[in-house]
N, C-alpha and C. Protein backbone atom coordinates (compact mmCIF):
# COMPACT_ATOMS: atom_id res chain seq x y z
N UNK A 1 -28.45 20.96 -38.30
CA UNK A 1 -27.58 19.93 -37.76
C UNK A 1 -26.27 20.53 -37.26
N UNK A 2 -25.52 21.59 -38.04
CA UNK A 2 -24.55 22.02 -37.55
C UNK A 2 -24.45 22.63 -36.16
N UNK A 3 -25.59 23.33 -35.84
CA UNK A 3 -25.97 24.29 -35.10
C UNK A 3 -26.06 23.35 -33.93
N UNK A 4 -26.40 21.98 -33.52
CA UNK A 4 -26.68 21.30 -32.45
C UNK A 4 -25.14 20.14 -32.42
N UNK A 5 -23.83 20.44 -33.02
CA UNK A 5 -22.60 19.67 -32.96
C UNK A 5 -22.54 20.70 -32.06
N UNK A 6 -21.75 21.92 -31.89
CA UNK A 6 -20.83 22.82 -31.36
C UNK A 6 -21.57 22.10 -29.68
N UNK A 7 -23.62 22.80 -29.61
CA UNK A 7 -23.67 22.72 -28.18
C UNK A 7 -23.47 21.57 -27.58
N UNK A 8 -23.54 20.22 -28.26
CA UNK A 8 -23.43 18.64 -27.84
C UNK A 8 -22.38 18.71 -27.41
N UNK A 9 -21.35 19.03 -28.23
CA UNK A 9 -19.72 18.65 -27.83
C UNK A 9 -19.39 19.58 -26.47
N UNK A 10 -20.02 21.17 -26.32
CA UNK A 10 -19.89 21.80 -25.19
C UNK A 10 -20.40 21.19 -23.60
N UNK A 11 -21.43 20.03 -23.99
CA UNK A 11 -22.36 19.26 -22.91
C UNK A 11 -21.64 18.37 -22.30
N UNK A 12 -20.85 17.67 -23.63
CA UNK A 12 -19.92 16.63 -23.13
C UNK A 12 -19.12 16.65 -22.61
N UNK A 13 -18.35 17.88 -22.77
CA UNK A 13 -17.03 18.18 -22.77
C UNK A 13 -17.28 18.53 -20.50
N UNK A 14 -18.44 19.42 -20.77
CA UNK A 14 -18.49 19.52 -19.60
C UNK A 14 -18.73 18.62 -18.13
N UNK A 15 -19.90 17.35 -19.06
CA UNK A 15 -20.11 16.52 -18.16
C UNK A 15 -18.38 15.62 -17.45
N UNK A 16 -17.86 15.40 -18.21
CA UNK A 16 -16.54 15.22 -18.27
C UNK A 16 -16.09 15.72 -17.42
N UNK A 17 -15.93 16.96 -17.30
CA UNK A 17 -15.02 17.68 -16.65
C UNK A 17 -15.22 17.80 -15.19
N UNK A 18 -16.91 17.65 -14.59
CA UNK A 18 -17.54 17.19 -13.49
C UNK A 18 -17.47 16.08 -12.89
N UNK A 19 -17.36 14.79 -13.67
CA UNK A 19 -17.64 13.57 -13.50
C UNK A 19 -16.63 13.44 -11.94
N UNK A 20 -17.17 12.63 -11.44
CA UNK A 20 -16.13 12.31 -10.47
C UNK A 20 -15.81 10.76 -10.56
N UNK A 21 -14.63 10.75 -9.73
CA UNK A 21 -14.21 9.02 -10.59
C UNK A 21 -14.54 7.60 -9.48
N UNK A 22 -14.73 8.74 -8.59
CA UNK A 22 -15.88 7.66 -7.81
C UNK A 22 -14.71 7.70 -6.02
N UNK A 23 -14.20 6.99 -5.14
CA UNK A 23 -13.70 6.79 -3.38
C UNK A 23 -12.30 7.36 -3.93
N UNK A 24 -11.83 8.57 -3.12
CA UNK A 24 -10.75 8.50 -3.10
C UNK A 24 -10.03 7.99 -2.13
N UNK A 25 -8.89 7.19 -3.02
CA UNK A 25 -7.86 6.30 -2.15
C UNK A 25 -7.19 7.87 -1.25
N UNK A 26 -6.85 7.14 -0.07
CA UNK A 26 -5.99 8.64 0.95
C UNK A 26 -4.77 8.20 0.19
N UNK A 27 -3.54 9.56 -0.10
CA UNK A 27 -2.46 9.55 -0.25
C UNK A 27 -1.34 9.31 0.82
N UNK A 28 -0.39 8.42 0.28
CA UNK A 28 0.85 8.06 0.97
C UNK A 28 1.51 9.21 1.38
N UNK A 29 1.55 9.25 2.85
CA UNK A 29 3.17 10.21 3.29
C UNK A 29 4.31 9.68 3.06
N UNK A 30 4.56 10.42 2.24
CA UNK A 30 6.27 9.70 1.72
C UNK A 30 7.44 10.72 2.42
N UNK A 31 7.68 11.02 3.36
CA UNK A 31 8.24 11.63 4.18
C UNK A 31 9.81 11.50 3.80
N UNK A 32 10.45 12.18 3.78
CA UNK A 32 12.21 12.25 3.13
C UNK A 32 12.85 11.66 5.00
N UNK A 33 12.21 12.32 6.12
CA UNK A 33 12.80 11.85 7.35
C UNK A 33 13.14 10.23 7.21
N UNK A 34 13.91 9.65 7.89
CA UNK A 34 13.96 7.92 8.19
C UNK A 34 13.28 7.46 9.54
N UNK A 35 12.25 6.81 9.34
CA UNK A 35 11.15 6.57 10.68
C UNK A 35 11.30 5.23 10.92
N UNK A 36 10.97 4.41 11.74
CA UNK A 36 11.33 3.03 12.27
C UNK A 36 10.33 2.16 11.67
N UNK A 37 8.73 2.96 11.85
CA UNK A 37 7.63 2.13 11.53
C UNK A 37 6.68 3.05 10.32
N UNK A 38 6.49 2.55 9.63
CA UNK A 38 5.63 3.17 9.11
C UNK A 38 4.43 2.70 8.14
N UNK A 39 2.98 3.16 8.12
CA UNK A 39 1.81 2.96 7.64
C UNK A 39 2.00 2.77 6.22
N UNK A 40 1.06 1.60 5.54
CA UNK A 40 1.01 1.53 3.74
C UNK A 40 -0.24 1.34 3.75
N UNK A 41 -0.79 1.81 3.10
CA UNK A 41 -2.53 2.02 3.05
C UNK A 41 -2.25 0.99 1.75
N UNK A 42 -3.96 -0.21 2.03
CA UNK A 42 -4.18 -1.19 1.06
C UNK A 42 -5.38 -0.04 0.12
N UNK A 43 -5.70 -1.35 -0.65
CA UNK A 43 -6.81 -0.76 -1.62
C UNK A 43 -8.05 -0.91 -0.84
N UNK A 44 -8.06 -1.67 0.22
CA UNK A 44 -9.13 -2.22 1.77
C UNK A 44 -9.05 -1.30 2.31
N UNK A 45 -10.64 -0.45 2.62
CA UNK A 45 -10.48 0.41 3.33
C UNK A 45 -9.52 0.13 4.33
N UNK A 46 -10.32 -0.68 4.91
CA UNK A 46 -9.80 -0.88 6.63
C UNK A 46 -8.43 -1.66 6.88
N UNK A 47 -7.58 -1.68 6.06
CA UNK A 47 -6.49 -2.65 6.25
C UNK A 47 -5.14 -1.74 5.89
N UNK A 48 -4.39 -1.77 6.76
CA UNK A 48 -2.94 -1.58 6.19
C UNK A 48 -1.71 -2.34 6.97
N UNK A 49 -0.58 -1.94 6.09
CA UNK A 49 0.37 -2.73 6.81
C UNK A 49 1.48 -1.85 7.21
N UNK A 50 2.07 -2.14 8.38
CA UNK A 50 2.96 -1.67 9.26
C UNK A 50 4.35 -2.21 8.75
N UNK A 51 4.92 -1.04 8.66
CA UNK A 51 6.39 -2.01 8.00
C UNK A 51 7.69 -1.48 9.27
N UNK A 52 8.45 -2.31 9.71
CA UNK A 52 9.47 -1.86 10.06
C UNK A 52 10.80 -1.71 8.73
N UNK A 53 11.11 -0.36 9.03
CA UNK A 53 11.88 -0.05 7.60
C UNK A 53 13.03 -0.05 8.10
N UNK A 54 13.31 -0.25 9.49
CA UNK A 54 14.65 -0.92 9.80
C UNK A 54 15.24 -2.73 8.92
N UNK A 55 14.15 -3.28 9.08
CA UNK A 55 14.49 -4.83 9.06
C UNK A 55 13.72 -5.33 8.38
N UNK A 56 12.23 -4.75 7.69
CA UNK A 56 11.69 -5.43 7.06
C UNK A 56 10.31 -6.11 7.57
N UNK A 57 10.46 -6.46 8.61
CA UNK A 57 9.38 -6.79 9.57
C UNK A 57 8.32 -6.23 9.64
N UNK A 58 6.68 -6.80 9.10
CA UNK A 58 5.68 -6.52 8.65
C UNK A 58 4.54 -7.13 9.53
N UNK A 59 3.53 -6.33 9.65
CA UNK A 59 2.38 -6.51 10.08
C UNK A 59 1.37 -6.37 9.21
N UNK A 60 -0.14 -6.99 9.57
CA UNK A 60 -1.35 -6.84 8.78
C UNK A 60 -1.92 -5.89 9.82
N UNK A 61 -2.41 -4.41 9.71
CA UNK A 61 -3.56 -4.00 10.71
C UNK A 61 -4.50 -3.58 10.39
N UNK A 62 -5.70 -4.08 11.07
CA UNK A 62 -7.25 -3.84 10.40
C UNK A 62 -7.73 -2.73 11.92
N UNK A 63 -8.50 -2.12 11.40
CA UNK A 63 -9.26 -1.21 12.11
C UNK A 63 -10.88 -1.03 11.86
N UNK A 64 -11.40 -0.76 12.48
CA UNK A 64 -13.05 -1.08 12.35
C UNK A 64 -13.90 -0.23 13.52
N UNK A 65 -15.04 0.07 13.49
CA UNK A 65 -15.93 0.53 14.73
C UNK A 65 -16.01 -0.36 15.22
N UNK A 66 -16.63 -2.13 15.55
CA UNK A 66 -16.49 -2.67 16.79
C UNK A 66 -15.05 -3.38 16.72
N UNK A 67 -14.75 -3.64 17.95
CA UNK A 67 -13.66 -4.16 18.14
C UNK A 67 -13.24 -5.69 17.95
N UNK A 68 -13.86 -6.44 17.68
CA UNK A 68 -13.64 -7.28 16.82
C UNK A 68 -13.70 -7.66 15.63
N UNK A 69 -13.43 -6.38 14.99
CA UNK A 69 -13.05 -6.14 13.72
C UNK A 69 -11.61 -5.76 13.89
N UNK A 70 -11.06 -5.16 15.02
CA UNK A 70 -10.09 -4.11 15.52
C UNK A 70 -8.28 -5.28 15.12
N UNK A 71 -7.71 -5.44 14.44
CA UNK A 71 -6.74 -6.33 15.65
C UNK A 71 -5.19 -6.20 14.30
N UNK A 72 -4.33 -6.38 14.92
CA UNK A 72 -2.49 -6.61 14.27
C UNK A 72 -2.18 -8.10 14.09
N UNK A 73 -1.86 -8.54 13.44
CA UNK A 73 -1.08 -9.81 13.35
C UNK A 73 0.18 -9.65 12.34
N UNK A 74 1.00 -10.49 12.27
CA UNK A 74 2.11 -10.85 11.63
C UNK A 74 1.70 -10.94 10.20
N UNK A 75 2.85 -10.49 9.47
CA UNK A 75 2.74 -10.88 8.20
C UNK A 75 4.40 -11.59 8.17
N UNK A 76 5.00 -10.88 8.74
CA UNK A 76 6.58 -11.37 8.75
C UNK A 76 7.33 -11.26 9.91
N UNK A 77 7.65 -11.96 10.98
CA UNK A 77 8.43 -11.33 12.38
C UNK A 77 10.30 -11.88 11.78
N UNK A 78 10.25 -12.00 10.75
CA UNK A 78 11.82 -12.49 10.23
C UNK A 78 12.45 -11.09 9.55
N UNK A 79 13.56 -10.81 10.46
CA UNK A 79 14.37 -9.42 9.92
C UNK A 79 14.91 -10.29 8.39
N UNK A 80 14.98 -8.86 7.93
CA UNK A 80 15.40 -9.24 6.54
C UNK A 80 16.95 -9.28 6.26
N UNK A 81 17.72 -9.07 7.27
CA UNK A 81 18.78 -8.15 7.74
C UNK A 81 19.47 -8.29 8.66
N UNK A 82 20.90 -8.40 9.09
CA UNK A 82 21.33 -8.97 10.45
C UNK A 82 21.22 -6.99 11.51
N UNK A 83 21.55 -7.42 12.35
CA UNK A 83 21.48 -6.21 13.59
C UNK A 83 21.79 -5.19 13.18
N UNK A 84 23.09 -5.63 12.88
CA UNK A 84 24.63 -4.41 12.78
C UNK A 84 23.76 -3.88 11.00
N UNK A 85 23.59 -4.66 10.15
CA UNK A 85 23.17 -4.03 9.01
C UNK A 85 21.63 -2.16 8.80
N UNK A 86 21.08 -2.70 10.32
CA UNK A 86 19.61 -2.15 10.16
C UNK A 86 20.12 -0.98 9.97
N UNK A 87 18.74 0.32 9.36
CA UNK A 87 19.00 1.56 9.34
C UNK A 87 17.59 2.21 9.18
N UNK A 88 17.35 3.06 9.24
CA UNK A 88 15.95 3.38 9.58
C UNK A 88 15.64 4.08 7.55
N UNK A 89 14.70 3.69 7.43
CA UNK A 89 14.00 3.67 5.79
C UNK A 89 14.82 2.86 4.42
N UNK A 90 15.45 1.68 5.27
CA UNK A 90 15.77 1.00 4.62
C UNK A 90 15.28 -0.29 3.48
N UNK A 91 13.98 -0.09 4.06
CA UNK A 91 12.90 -0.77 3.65
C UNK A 91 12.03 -0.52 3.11
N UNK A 92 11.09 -0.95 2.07
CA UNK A 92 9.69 -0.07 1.38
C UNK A 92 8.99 -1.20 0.86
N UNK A 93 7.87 -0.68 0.81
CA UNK A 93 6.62 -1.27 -0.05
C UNK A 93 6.06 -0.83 -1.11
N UNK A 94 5.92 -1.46 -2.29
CA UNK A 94 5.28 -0.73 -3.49
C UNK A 94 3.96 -1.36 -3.49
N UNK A 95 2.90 -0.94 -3.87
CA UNK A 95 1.86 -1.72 -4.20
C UNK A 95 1.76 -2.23 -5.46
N UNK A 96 0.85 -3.43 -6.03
CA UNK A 96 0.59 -3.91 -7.59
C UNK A 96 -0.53 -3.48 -7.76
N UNK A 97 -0.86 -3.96 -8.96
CA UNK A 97 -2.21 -3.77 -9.29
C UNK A 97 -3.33 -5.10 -8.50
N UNK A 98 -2.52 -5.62 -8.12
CA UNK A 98 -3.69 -6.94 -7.22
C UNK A 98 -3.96 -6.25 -6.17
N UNK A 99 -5.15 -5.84 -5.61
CA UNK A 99 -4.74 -5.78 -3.96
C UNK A 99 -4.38 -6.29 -3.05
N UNK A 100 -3.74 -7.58 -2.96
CA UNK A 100 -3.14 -8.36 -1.71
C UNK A 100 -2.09 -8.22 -1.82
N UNK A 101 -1.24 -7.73 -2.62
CA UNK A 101 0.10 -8.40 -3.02
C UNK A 101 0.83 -6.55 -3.13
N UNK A 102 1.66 -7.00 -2.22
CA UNK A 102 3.16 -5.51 -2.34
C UNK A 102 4.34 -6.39 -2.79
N UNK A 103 5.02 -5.24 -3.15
CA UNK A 103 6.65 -5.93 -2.98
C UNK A 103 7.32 -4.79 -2.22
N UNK A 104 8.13 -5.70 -1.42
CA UNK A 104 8.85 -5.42 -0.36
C UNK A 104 10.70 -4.61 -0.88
N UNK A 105 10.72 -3.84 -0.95
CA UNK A 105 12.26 -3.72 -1.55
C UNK A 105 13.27 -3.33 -0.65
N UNK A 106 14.42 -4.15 -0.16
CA UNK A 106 15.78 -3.39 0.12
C UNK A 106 16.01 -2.57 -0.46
N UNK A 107 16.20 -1.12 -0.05
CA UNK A 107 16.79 0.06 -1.27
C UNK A 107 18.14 0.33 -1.16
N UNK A 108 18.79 -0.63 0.04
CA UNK A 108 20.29 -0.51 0.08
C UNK A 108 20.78 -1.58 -1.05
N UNK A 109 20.70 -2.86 -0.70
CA UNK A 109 20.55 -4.00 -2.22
C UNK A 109 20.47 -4.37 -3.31
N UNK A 110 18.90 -3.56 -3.14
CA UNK A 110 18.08 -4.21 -4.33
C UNK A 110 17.19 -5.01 -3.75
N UNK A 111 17.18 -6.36 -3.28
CA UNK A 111 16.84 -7.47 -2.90
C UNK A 111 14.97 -7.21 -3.02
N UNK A 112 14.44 -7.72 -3.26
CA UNK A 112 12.62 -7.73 -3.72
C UNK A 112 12.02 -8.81 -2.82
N UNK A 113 10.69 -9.03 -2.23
CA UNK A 113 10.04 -10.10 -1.78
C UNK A 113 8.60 -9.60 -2.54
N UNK A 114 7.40 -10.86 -2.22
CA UNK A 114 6.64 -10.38 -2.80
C UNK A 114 5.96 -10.71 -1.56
N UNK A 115 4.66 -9.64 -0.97
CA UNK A 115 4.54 -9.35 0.16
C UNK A 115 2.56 -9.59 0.35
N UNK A 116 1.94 -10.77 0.76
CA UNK A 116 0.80 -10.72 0.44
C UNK A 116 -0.08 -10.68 1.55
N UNK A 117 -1.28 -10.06 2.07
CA UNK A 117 -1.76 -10.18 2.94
C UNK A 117 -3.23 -10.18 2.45
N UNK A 118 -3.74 -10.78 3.59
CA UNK A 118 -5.42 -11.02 3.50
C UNK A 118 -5.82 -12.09 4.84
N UNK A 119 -6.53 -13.34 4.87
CA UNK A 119 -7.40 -13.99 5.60
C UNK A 119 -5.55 -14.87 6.74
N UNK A 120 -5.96 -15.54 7.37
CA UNK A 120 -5.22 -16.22 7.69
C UNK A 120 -4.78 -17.10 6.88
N UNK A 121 -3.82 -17.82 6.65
CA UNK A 121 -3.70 -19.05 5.64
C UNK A 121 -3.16 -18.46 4.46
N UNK A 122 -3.90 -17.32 4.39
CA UNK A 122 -3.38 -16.46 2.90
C UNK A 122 -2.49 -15.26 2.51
N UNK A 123 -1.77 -15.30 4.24
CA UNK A 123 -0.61 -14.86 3.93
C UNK A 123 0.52 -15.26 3.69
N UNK A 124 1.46 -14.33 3.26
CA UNK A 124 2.90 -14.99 3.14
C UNK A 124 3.92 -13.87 2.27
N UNK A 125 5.17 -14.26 2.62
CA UNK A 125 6.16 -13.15 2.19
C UNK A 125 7.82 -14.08 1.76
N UNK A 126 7.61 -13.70 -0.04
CA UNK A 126 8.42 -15.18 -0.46
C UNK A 126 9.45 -14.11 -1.47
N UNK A 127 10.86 -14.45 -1.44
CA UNK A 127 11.79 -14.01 -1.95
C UNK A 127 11.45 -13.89 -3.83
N UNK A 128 11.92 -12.73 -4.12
CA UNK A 128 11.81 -12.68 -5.90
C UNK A 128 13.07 -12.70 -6.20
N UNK A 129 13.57 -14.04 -7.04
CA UNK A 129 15.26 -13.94 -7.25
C UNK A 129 15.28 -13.41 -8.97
């Protein structure tokens, strides 16, 4: 019995160490530059959202092989921000653990929204006080 612990635990140890954990999500460019627009990859393959990190101003964009899968719509066309305030990476998205749902953060502020996208009807982008 002793003699078959050591190789079991060596089997396990290894299958383990192989295992794979199954789709990797692509990693965020978190770039130190300040850019105007920039990509947030969902937990959906095919979906991300476009943020203007000047103002806040958000899009849903889906991408697909045929093209009517293809298309941008609004998630928010309301600056968060008057003119004179904008600045380029002033804005960010964190993701949750839900997949529809980011929060939106002023990093000059503070200020939070909670940022949801999916079907028509089922979006929306509502202040966290």
């Amino acid at each position: 019995m002793k003699r078959l612990i050591l190789p079991i635990i060596i089997c396990l140890s290894s299958i383990a160490t192989f295992a794979q954990s199954g789709i990797d999500v692509p990693i965020q460019n978190i770039s130190t530059d300040s850019v105007v627009y920039r990509l947030f990859s969902t937990k959906n393959t095919y979906t991300f959202i476009k943020l203007n990190t000047r103002n806040g101003q958000m899009w849903q964009v889906q991408w697909g092989t045929e093209s009517k899968y293809r298309f941008e719509t609004i998630l928010s066309d309301i600056s968060r921000v008057n003119e004179s305030e904008e600045k380029n990476g002033r804005f960010f998205l964190y993701p949750t653990p839900n997949i529809y749902n980011f929060i939106l953060l002023d990093q000059i502020n503070g200020r939070t929204w909670q940022v949801q996208w999916g079907k028509e009807g089922e979006r929306m982008v509502i202040p966290i006080y």
